[in-house]
Protein backbone atom coordinates (compact mmCIF):
# COMPACT_ATOMS: atom_id res chain seq x y z
CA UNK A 1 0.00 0.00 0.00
CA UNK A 2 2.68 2.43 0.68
CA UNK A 3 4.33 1.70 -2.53
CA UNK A 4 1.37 2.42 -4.49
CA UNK A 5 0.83 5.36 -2.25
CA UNK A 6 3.98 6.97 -2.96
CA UNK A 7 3.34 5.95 -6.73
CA UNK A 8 0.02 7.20 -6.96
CA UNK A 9 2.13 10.67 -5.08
CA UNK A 10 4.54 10.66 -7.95
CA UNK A 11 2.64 10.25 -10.65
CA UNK A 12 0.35 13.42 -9.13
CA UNK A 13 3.73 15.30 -8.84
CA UNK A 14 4.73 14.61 -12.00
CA UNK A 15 1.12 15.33 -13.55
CA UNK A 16 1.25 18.92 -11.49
CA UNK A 17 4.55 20.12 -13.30
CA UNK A 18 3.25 18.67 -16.29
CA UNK A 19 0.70 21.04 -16.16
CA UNK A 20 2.88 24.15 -14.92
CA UNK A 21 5.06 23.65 -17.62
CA UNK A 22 2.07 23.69 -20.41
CA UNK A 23 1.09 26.64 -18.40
CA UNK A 24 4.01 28.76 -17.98
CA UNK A 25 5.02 27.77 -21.62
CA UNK A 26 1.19 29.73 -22.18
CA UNK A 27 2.03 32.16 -20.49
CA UNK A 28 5.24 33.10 -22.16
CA UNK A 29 3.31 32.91 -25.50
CA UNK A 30 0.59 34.89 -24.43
CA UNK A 31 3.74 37.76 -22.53
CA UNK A 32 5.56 37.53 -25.76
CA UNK A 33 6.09 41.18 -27.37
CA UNK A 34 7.33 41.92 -30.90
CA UNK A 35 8.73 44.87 -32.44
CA UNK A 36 8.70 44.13 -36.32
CA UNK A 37 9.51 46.13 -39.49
CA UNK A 38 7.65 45.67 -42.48
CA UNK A 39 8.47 47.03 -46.22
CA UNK A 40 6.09 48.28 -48.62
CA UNK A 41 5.74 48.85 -52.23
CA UNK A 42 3.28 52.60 -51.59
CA UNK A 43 3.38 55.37 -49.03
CA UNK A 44 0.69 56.81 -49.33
CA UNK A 45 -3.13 56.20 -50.55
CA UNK A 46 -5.67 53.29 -50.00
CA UNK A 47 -3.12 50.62 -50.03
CA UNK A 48 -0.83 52.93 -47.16
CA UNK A 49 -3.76 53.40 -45.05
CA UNK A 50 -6.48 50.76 -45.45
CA UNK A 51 -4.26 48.24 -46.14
CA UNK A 52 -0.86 47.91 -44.54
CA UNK A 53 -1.24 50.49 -41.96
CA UNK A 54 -4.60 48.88 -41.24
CA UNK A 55 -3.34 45.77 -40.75
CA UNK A 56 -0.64 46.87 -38.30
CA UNK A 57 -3.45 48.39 -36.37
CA UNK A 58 -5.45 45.76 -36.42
CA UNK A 59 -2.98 43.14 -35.17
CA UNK A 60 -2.17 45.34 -32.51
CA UNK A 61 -5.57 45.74 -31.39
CA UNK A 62 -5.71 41.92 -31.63
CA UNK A 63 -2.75 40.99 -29.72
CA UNK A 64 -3.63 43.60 -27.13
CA UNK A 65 -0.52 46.02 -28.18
CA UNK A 66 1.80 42.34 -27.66
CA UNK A 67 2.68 42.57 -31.51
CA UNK A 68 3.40 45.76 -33.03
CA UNK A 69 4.48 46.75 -36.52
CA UNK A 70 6.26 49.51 -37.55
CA UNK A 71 5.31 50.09 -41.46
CA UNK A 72 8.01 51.98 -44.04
CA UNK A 73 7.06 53.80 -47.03
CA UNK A 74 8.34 52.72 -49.88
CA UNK A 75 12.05 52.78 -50.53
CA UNK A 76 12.88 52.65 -47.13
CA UNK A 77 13.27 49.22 -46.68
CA UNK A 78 14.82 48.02 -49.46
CA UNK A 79 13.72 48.80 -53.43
CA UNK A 80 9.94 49.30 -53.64
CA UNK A 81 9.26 46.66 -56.12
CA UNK A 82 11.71 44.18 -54.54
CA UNK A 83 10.05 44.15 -51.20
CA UNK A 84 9.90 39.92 -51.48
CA UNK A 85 13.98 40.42 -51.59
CA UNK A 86 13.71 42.33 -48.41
CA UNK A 87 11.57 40.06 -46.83
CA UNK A 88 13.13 36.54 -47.95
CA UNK A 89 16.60 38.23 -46.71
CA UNK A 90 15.53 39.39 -43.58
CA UNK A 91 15.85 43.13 -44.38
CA UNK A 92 12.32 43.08 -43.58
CA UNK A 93 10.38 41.30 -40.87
CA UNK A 94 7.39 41.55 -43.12
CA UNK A 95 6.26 43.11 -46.39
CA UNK A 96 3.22 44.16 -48.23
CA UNK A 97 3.18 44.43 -52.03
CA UNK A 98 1.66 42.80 -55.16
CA UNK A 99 2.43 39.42 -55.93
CA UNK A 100 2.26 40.51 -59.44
CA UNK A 101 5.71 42.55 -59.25
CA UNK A 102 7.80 39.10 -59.48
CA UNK A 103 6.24 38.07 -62.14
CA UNK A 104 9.88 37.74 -64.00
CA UNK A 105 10.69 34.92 -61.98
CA UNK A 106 7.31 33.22 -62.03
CA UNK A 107 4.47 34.00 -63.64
CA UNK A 108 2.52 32.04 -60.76
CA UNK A 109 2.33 35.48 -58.72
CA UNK A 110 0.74 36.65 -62.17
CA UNK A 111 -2.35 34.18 -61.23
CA UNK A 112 -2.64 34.69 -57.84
CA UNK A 113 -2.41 38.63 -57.81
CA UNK A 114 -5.10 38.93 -60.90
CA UNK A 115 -4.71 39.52 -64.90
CA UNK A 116 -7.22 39.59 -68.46
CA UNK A 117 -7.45 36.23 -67.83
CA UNK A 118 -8.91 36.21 -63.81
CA UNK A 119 -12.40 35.98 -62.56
CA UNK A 120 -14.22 38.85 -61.16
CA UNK A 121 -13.75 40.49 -57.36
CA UNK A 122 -16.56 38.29 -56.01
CA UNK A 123 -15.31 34.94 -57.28
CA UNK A 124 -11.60 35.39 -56.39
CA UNK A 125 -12.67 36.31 -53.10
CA UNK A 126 -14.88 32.95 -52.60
CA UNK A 127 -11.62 30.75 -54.07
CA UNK A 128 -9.33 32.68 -52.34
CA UNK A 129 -10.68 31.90 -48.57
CA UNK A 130 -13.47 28.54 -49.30
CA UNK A 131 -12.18 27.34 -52.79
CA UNK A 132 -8.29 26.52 -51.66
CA UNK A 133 -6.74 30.10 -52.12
CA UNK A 134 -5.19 30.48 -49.72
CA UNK A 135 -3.30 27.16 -49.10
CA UNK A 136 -2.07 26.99 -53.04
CA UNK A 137 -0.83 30.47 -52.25
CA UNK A 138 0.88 29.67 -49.22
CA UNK A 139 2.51 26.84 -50.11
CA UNK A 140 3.70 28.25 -53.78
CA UNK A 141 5.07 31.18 -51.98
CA UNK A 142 7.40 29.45 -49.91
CA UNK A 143 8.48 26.71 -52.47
CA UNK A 144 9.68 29.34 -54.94
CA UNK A 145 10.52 32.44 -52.77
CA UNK A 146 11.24 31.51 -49.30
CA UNK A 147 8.24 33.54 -47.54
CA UNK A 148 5.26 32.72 -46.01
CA UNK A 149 2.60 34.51 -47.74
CA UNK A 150 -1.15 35.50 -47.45
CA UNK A 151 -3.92 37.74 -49.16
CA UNK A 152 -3.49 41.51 -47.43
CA UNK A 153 -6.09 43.73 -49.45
CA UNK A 154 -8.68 43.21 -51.96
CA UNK A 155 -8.99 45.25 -54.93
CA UNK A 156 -11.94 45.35 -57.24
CA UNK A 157 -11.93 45.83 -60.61
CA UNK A 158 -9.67 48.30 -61.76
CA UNK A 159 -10.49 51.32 -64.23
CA UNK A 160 -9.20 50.46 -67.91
CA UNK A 161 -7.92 53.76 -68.56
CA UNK A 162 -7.65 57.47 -67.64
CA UNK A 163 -7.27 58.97 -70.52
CA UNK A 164 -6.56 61.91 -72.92
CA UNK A 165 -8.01 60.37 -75.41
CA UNK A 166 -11.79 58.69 -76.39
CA UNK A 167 -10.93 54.84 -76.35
CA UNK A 168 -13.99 52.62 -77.32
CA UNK A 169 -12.93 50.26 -80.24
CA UNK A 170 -9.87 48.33 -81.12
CA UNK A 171 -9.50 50.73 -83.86
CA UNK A 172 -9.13 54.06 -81.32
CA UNK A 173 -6.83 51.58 -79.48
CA UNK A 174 -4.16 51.43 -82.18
CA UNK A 175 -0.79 53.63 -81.20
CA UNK A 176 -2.45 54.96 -78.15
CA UNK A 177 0.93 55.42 -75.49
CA UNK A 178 -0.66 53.57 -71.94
CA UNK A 179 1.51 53.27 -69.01
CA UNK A 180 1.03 49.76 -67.71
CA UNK A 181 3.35 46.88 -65.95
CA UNK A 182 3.63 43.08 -66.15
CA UNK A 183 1.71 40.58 -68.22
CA UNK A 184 -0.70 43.16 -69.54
CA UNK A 185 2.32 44.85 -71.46
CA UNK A 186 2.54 41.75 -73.95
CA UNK A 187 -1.60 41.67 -74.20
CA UNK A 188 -1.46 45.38 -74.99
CA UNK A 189 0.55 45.19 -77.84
CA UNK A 190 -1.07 42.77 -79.28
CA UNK A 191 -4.33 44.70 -79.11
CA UNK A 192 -2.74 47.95 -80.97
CA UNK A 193 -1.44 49.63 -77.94
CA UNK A 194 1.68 51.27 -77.02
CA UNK A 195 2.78 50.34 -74.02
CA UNK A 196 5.38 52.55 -71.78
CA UNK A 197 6.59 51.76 -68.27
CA UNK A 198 7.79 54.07 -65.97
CA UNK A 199 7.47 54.68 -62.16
CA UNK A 200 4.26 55.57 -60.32
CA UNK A 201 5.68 59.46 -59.07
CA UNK A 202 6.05 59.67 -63.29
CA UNK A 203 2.82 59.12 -64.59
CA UNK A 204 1.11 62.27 -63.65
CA UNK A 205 3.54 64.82 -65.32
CA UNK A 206 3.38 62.69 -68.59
CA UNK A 207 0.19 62.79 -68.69
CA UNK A 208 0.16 66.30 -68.45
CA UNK A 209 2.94 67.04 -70.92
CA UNK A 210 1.50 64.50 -73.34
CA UNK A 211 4.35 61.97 -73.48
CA UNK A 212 1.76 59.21 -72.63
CA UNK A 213 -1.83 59.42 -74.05
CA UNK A 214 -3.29 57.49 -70.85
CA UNK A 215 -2.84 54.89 -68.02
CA UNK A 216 -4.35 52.55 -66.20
CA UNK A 217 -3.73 52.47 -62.04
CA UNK A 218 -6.56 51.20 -59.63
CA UNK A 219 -9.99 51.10 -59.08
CA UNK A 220 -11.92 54.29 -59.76
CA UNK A 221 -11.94 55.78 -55.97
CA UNK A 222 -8.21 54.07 -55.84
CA UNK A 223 -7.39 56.67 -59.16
CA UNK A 224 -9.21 59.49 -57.47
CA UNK A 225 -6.07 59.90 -55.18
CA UNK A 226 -2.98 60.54 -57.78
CA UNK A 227 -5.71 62.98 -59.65
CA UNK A 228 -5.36 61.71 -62.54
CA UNK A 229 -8.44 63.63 -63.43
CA UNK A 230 -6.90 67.16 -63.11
CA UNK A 231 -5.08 66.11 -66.66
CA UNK A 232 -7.10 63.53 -68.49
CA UNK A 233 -10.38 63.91 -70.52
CA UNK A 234 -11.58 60.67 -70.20
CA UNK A 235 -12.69 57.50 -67.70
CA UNK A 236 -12.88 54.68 -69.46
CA UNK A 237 -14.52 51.52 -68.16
CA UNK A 238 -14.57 48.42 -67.57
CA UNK A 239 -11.08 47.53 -66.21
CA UNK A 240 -10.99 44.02 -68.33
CA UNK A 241 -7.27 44.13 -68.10
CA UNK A 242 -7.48 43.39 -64.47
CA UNK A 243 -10.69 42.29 -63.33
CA UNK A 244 -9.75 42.10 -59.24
CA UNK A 245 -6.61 42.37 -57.96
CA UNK A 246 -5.49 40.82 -54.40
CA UNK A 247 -2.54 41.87 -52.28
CA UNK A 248 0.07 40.34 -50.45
CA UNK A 249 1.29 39.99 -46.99
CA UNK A 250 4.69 38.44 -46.44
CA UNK A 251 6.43 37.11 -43.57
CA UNK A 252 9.90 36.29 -42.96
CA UNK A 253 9.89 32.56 -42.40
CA UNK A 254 12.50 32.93 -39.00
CA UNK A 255 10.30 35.57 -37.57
CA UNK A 256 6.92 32.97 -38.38
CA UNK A 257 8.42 30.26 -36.90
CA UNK A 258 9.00 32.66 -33.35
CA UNK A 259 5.46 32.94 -33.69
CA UNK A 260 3.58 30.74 -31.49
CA UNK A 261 0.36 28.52 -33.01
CA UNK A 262 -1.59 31.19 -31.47
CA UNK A 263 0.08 34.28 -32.54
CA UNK A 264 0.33 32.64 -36.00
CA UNK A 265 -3.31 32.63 -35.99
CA UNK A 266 -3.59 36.20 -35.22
CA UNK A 267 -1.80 37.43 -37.83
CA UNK A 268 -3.73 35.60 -40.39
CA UNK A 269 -6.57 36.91 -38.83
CA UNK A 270 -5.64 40.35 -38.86
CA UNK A 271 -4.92 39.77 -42.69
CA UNK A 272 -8.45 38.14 -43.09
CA UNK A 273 -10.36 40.73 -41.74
CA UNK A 274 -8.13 44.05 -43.12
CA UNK A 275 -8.96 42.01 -46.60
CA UNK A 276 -12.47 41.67 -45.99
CA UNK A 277 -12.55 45.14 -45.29
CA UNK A 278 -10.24 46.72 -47.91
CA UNK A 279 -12.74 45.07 -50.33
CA UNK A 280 -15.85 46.88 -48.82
CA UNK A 281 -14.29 49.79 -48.37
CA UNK A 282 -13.38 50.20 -52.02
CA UNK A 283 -16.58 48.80 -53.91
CA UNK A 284 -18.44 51.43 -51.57
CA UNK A 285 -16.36 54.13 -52.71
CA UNK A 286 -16.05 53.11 -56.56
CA UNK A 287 -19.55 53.99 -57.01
CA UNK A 288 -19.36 57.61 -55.33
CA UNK A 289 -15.62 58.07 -57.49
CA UNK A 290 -17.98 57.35 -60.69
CA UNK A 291 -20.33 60.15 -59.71
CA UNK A 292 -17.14 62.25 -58.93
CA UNK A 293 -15.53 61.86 -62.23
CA UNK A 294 -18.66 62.66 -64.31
CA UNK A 295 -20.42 65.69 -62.23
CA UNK A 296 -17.33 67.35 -60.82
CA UNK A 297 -14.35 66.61 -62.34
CA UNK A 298 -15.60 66.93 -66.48
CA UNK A 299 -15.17 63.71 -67.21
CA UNK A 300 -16.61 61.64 -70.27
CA UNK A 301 -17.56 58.37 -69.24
CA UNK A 302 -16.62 55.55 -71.87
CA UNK A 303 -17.64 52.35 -72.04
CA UNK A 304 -15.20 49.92 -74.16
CA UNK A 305 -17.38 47.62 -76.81
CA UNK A 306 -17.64 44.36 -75.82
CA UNK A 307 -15.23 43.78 -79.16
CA UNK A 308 -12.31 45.18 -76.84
CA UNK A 309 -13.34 43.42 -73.62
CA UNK A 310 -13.85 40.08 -75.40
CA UNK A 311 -10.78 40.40 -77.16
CA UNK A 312 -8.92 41.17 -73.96
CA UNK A 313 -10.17 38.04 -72.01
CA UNK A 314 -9.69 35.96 -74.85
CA UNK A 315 -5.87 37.27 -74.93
CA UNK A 316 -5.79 36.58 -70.91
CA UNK A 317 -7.50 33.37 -70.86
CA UNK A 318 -4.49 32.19 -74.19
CA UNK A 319 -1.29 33.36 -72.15
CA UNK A 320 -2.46 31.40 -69.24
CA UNK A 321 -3.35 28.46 -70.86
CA UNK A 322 0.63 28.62 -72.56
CA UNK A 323 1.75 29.59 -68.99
CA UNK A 324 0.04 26.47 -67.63
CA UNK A 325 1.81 24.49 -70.49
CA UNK A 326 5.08 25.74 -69.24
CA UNK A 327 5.29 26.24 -65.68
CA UNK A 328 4.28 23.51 -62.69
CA UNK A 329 3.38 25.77 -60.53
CA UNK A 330 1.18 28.36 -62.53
CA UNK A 331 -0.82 25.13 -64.01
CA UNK A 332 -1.73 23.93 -60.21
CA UNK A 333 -3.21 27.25 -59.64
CA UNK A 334 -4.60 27.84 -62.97
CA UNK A 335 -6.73 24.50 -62.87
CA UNK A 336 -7.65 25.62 -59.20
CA UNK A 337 -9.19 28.56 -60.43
CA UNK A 338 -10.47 27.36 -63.53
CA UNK A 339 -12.31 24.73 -61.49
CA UNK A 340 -13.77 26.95 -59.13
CA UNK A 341 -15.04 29.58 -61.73
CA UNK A 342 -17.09 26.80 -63.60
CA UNK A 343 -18.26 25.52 -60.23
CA UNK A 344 -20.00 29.16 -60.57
CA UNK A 345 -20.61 29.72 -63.76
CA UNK A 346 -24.64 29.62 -63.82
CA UNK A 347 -24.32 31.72 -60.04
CA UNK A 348 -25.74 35.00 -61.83
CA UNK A 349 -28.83 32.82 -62.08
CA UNK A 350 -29.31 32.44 -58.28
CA UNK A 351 -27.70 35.12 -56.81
CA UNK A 352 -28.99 38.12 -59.34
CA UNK A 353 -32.45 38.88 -60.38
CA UNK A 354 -32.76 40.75 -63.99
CA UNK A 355 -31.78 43.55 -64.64
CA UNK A 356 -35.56 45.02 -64.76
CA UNK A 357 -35.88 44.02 -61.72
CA UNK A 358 -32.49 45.34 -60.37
CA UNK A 359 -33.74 48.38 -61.84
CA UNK A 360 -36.80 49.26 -60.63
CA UNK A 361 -37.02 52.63 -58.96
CA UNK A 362 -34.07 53.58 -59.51
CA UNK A 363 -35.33 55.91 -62.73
């Protein structure tokens, strides 16, 4: 009896610091502080304040002030459109930029941060967090770059052009000098454009001198803050070239793995909800930008002909089938997508009613 006494006592010993250990290890997770540094590809605008400034606020506010973030404008971490450099070298702790910007070493990041060929706002949204997103995102990002990576921002669909010229048909296309970046370049060209890069601070004084004719940026209430309407004639709609556009937040992978489960989980919370938001935020504010640009800043509206926008998918929907042909990675994700937009192909049956019906009362 006293053996198993003094068993039954060390097994309740043992148990107890068992228990204090699981606890104290808790409590140093939840005591925990960071300071981090994260780089960015903007300082200033929507994506400064509602997206990466946002979500350094909101993780804050999560973690109850335990992580904090100290966000850079762009350039000083690092070069602006090289902010995955920064962040896979540790420059960085984290960064926030488009996905799209390393598109010259995989056109992958093409897929996943939106191009002629992607699905609207609504369905990129619904693969990105229910259809597999998120994961194929993850895991591509750290395969090929070295980061841990995760949707930070939602944009909708972007305006096709501001412009100082009409633009409605393929023909008024033809020789017509558009800034643009990245796949869209190639697409351009092949529709007739002339396509110019050159950095965001440039665009504004060529537009007003007339070296470029027109250029395409963000969404309209996005475009509303580089004022591109104080030398341009013309809005011209619907952004086909980029039909959503998601954002990126990326993590060193030393500074994740500090991280406990739990804090893991806050940050990707943090990046869910600043998302979720970012994306209300901006279709809310698209529709008052349209009334801005046509009753107080003396703009045309244009509408491109279905011609153009048809002829534009069809260009988007070709490079990423040769893409898929060619690269792994970009196939996986491509089939992913494609997948998940036929799932939803007849959803404008159940989720719209007609247009006359949409309409009504609103005369």
């Amino acid at each position: 009896m006293k053996t198993l006494a003094r068993s039954c006592t060390a097994v309740a010993v043992g148990g107890a610091l068992m228990l204090s250990v699981v606890a104290t290890d808790t409590v140093r997770a939840e005591q925990q502080t960071y300071q981090l540094d994260m780089a960015t590809a903007w300082s200033s605008g929507p994506l400064w304040d509602i997206g990466a400034n946002a979500f350094a606020q909101r993780l804050a506010q999560l973690s109850n002030g335990r992580i904090q973030v100290e966000v850079h404008p762009a350039g000083a971490i690092g070069e602006p459109l090289r902010v995955t450099d920064s962040v896979r070298r540790g420059i960085a702790d984290m960064g926030h930029t488009w996905s799209g910007y390393d598109w010259g070493r995989d056109t992958t990041t093409v897929a996943l941060g939106g191009f002629a060929g992607t699905m609207d706002d609504e369905r990129m949204l619904h693969w990105l967090y229910e259809g597999g997103g998120v994961e194929l995102w993850r895991e591509f990002r750290e395969d090929r770059f070295n980061v841990i990576a995760m949707p930070l921002y939602f944009r909708t669909m972007e305006t096709f052009l501001h412009s100082r010229v009409p633009v409605r048909t393929l023909e008024d296309l033809k020789g017509v000098q558009v800034r643009t970046a990245g796949a869209w370049v190639a697409m351009l060209e092949a529709l007739g454009g002339a396509p110019v890069a050159t950095a965001g601070h440039e665009i504004y004084p060529m537009l007003e001198r007339g070296v470029i004719d027109a250029t395409e940026w963000g969404s309209p209430w996005e475009d509303t803050f580089p004022r591109f309407y104080e030398v341009t004639n013309y809005v011209i709609i619907p952004g086909v070239h980029q039909p959503t556009a998601p954002f990126e937040l990326q993590v060193n992978p030393r500074v994740w793995e500090q991280f406990s489960d739990e804090d893991k989980a806050l940050v990707e919370l943090a990046a869910k909800l600043v998302t979720l938001e970012s994306w209300l935020k901006i279709g809310h504010n698209d529709a008052d930008a349209m009334r801005f640009y046509a009753e107080e800043a003396g703009q045309e509206i244009i509408e491109l002909d279905v011609e153009v926008q048809v002829a534009a998918r069809q260009l988007g929907l070709d490079w990423a089938e040769e893409q898929s042909a060619e690269n792994e990675w970009f196939g996986r994700v491509w089939e992913s997508q494609r997948e998940f937009e036929q799932l939803w192909n007849n959803a404008e049956r159940y989720r719209r009613a007609a247009p006359e019906v949409r309409s009504l009362g609103m005369e």
